[in-house]
PDB file of N, CA and C in Angstrom:
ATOM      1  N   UNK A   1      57.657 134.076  30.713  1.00  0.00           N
ATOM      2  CA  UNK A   1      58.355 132.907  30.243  1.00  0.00           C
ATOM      3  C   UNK A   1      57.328 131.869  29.781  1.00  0.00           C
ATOM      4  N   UNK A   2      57.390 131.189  28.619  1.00  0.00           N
ATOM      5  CA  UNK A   2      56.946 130.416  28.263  1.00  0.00           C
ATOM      6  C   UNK A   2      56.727 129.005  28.712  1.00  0.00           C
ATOM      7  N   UNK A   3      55.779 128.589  29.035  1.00  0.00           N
ATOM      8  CA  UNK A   3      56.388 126.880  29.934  1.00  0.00           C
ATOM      9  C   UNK A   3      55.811 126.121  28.976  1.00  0.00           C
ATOM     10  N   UNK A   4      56.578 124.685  28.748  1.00  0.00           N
ATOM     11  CA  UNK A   4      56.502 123.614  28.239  1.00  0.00           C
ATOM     12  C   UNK A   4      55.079 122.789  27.839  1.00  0.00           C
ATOM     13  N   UNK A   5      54.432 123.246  28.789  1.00  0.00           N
ATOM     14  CA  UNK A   5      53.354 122.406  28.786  1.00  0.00           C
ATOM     15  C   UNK A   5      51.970 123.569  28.098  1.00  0.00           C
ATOM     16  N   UNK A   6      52.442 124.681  28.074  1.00  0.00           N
ATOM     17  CA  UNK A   6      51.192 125.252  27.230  1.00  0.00           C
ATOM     18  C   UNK A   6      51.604 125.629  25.868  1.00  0.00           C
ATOM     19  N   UNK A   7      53.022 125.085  25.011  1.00  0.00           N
ATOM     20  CA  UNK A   7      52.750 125.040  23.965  1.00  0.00           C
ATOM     21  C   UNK A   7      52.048 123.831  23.285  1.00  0.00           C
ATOM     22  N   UNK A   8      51.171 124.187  22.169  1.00  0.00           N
ATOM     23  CA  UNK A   8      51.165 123.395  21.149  1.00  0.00           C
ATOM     24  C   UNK A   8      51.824 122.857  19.714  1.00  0.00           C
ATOM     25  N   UNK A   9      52.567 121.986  19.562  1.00  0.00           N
ATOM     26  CA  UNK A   9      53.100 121.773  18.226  1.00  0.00           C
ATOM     27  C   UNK A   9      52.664 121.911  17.182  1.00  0.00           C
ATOM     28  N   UNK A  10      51.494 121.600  17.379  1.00  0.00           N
ATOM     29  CA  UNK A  10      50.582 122.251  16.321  1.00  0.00           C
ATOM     30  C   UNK A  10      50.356 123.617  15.547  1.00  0.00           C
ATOM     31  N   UNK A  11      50.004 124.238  16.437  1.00  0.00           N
ATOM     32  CA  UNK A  11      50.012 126.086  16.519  1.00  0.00           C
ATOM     33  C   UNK A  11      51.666 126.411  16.059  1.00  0.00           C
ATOM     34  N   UNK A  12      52.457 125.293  15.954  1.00  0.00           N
ATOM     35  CA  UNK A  12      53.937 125.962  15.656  1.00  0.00           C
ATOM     36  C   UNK A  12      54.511 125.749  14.153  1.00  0.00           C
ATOM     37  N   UNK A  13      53.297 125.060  13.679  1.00  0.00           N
ATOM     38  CA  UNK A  13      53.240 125.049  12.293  1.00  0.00           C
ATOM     39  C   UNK A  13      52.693 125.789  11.496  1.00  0.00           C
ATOM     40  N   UNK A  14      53.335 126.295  10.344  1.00  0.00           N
ATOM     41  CA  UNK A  14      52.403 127.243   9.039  1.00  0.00           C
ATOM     42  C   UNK A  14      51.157 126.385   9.214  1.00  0.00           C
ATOM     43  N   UNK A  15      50.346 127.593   8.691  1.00  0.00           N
ATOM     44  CA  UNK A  15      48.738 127.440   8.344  1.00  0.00           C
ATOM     45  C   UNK A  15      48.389 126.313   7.672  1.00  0.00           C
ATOM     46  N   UNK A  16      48.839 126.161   6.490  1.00  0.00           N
ATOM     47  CA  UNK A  16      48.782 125.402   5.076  1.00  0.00           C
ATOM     48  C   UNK A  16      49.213 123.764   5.734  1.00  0.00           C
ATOM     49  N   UNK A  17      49.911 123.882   6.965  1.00  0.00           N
ATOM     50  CA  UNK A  17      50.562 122.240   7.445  1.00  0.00           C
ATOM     51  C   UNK A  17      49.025 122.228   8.662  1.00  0.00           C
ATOM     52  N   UNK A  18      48.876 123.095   9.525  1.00  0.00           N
ATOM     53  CA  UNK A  18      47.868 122.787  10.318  1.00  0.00           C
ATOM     54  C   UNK A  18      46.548 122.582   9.827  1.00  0.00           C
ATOM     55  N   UNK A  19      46.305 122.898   8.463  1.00  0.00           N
ATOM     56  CA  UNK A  19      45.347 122.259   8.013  1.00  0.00           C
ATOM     57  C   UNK A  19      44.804 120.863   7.333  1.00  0.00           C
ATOM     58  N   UNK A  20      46.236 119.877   7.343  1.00  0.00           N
ATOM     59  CA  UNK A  20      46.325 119.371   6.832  1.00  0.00           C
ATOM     60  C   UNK A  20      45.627 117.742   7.822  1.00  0.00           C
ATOM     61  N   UNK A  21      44.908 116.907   7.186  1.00  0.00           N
ATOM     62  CA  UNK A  21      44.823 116.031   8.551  1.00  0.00           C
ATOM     63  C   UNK A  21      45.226 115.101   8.881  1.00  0.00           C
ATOM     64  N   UNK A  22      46.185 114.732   8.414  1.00  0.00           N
ATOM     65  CA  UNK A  22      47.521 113.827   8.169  1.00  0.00           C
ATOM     66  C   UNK A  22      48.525 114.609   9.484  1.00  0.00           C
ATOM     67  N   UNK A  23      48.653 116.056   9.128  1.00  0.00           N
ATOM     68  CA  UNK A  23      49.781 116.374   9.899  1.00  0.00           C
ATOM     69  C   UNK A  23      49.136 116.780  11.290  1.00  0.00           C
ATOM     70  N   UNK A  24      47.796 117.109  11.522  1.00  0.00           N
ATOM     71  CA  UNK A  24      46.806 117.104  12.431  1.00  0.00           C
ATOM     72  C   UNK A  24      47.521 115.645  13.474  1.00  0.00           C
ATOM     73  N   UNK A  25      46.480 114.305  12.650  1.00  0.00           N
ATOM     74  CA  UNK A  25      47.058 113.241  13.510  1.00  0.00           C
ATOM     75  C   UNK A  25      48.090 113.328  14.064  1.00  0.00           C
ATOM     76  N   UNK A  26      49.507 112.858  13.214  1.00  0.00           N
ATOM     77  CA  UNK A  26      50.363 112.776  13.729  1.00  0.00           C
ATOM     78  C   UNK A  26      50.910 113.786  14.894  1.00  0.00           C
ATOM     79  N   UNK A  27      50.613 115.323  14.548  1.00  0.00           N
ATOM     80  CA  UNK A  27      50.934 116.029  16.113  1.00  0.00           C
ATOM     81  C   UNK A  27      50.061 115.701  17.251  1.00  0.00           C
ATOM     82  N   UNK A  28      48.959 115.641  17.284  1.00  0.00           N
ATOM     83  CA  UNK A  28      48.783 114.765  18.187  1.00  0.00           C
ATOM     84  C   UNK A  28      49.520 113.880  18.708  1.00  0.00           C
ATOM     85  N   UNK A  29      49.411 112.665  17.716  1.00  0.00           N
ATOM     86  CA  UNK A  29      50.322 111.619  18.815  1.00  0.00           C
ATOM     87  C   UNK A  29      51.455 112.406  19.049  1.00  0.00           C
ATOM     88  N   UNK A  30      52.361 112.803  18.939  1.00  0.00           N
ATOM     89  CA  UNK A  30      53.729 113.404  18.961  1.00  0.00           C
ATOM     90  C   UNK A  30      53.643 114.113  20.277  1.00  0.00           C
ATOM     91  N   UNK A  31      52.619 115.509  20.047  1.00  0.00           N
ATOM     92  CA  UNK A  31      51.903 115.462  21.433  1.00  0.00           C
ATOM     93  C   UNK A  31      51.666 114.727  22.736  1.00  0.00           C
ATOM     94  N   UNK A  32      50.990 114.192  22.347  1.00  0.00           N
ATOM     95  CA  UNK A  32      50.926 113.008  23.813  1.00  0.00           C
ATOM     96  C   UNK A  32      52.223 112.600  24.212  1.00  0.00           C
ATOM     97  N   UNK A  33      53.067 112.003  23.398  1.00  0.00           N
ATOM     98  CA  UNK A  33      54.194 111.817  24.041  1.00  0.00           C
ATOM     99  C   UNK A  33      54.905 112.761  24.608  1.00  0.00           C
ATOM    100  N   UNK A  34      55.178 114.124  24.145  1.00  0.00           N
ATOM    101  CA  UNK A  34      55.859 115.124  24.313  1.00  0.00           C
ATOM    102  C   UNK A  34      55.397 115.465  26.152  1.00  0.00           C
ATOM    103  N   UNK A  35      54.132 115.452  26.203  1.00  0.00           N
ATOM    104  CA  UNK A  35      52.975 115.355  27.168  1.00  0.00           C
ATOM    105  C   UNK A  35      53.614 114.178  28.429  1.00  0.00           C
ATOM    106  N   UNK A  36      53.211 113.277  28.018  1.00  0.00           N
ATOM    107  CA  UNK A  36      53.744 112.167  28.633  1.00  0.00           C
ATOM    108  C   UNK A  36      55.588 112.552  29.308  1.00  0.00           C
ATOM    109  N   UNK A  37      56.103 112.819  28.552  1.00  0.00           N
ATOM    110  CA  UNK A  37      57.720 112.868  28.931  1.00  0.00           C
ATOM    111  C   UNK A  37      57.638 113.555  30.031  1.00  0.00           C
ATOM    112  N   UNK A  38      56.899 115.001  29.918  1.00  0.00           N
ATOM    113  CA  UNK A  38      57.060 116.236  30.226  1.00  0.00           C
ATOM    114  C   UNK A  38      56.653 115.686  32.044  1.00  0.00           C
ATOM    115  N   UNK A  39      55.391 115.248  32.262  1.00  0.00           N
ATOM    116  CA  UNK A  39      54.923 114.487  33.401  1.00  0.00           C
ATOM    117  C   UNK A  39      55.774 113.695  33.945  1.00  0.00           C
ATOM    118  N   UNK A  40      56.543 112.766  33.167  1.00  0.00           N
ATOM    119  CA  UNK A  40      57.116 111.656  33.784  1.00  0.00           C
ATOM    120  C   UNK A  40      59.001 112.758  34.279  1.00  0.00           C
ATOM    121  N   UNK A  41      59.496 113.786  34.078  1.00  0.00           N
ATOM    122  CA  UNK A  41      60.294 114.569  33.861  1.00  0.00           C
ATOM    123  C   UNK A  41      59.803 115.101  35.187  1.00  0.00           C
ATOM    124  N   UNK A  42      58.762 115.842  35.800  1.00  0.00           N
ATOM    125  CA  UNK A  42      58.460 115.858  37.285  1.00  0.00           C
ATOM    126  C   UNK A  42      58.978 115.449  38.073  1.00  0.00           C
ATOM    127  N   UNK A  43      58.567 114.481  37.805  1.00  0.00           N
ATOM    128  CA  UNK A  43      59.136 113.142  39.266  1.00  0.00           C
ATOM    129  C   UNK A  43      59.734 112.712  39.183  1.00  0.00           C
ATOM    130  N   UNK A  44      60.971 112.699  38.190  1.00  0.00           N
ATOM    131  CA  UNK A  44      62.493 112.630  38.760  1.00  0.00           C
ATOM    132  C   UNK A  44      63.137 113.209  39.227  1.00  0.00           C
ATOM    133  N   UNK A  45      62.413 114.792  39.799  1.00  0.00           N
ATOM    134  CA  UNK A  45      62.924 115.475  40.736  1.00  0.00           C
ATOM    135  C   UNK A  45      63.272 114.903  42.061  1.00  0.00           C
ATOM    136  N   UNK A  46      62.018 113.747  42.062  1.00  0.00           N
ATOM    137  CA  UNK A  46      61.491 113.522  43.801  1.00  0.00           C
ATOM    138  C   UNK A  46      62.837 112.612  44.243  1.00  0.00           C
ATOM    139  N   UNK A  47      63.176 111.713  42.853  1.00  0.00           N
ATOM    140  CA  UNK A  47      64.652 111.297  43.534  1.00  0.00           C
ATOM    141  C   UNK A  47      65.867 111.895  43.944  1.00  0.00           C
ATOM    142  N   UNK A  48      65.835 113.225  43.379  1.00  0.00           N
ATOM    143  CA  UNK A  48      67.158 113.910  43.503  1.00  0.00           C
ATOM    144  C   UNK A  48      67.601 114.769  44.706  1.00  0.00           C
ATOM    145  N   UNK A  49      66.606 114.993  45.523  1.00  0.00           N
ATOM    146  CA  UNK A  49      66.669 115.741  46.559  1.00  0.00           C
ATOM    147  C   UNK A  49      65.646 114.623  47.957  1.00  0.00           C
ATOM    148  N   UNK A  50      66.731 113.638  48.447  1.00  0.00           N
ATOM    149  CA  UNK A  50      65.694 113.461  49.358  1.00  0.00           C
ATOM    150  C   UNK A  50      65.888 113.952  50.688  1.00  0.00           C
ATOM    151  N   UNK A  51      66.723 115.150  50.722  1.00  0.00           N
ATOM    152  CA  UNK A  51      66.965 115.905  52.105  1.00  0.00           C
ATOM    153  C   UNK A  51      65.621 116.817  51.944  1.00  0.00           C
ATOM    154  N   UNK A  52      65.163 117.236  51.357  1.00  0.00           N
ATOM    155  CA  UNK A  52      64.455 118.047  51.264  1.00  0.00           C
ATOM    156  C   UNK A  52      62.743 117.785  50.810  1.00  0.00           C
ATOM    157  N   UNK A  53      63.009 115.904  51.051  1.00  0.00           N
ATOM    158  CA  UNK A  53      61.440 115.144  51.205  1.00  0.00           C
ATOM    159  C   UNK A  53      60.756 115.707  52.366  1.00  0.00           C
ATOM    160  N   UNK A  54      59.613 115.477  52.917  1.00  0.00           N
ATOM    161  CA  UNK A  54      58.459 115.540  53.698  1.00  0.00           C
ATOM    162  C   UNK A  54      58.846 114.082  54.753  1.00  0.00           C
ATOM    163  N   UNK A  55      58.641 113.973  55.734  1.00  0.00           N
ATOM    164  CA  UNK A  55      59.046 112.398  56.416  1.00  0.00           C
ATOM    165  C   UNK A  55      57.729 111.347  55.791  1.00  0.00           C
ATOM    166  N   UNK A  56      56.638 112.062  55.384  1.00  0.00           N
ATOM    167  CA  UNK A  56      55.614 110.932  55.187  1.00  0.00           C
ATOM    168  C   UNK A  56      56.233 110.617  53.906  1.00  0.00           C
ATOM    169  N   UNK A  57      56.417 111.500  52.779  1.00  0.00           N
ATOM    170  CA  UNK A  57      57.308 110.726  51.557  1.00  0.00           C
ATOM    171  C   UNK A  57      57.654 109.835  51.742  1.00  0.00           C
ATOM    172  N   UNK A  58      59.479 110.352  52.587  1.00  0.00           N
ATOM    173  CA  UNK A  58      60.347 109.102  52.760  1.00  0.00           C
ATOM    174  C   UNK A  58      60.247 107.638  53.543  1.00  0.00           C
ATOM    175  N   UNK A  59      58.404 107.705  54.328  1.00  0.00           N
ATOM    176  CA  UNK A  59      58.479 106.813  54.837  1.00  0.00           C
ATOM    177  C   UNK A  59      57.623 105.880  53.894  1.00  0.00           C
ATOM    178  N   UNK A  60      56.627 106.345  53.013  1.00  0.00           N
ATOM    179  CA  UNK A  60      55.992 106.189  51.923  1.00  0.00           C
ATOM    180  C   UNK A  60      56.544 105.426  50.926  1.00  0.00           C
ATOM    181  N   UNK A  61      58.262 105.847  50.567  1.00  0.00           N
ATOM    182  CA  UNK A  61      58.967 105.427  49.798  1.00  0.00           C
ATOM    183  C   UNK A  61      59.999 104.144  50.284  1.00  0.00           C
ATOM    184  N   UNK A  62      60.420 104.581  51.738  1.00  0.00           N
ATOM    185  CA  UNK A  62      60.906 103.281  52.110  1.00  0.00           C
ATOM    186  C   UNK A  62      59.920 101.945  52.122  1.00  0.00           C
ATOM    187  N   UNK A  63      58.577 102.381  52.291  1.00  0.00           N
ATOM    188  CA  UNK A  63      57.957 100.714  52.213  1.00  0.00           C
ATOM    189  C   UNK A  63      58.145 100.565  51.078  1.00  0.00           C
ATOM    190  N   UNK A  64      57.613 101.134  50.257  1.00  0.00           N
ATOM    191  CA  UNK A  64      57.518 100.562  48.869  1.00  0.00           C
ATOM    192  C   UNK A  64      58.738 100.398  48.064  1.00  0.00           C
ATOM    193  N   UNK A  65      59.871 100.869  48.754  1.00  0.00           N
ATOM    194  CA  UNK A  65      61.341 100.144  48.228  1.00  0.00           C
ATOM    195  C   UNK A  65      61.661  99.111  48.794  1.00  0.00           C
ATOM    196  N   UNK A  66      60.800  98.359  50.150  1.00  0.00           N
ATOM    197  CA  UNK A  66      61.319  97.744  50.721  1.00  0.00           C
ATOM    198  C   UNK A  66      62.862  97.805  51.437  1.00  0.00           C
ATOM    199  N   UNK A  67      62.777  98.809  52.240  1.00  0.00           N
ATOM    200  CA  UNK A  67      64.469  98.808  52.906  1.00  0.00           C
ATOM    201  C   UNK A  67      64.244  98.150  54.383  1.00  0.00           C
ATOM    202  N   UNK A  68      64.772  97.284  54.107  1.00  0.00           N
ATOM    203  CA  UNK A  68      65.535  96.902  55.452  1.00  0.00           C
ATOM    204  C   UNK A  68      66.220  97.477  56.629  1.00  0.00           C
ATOM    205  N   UNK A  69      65.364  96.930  57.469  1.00  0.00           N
ATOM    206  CA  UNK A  69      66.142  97.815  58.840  1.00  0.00           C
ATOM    207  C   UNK A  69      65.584  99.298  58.912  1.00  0.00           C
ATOM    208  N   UNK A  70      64.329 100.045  57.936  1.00  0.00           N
ATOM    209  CA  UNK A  70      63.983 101.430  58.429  1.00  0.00           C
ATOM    210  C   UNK A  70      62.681 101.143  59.321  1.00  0.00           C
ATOM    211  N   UNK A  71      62.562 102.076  60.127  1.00  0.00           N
ATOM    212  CA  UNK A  71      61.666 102.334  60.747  1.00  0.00           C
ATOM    213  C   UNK A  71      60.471 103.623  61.024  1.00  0.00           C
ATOM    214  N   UNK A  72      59.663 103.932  60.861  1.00  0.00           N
ATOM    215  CA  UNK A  72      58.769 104.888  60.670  1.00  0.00           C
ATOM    216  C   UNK A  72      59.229 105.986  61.778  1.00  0.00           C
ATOM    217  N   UNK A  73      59.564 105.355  62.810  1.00  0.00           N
ATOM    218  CA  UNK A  73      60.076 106.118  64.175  1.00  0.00           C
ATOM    219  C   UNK A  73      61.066 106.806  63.955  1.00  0.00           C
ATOM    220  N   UNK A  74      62.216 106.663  62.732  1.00  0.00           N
ATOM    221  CA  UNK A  74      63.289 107.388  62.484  1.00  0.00           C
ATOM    222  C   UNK A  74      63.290 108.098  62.621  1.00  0.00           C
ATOM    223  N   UNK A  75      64.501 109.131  63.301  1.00  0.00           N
ATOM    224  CA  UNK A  75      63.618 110.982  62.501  1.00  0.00           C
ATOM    225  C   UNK A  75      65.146 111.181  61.576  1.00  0.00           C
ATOM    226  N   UNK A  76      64.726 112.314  61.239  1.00  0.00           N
ATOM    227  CA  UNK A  76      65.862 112.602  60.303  1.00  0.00           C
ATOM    228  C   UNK A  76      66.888 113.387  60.280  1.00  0.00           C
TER     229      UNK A  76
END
């Protein structure tokens, strides 16, 4: 199976366009973003399942959400 992150957009263009360095640049940037999404697309996993966090996560995440009333001592 193919994964996301080892294609290039580039390489998915005819010859005659990948040589070009106009269309060079721009896949690049296009790239990076594609790049960027793909990373930031990770870690919206970490919200979707927090039965199945680590306790240092969720205690990790409660400070830095600031919740009220948790305590590190919790268990789960």
């Amino acid at each position: 199976m193919i994964k996301i992150d080892d294609i290039s957009l580039l390489r998915l263009l005819p010859n005659f366009l990948q040589e070009d360095k106009e269309i060079q640049f721009l896949t690049q940037v296009i790239q990076e973003e594609l790049d960027l999404i793909n990373t930031r697309e990770t870690n919206l996993f970490l919200y979707g399942d927090f039965n199945g966090l680590d306790e240092p996560i969720l205690d990790e995440l409660a400070y830095q959400w600031r919740i009220e009333g948790y305590q590190q001592t919790f268990s789960k």
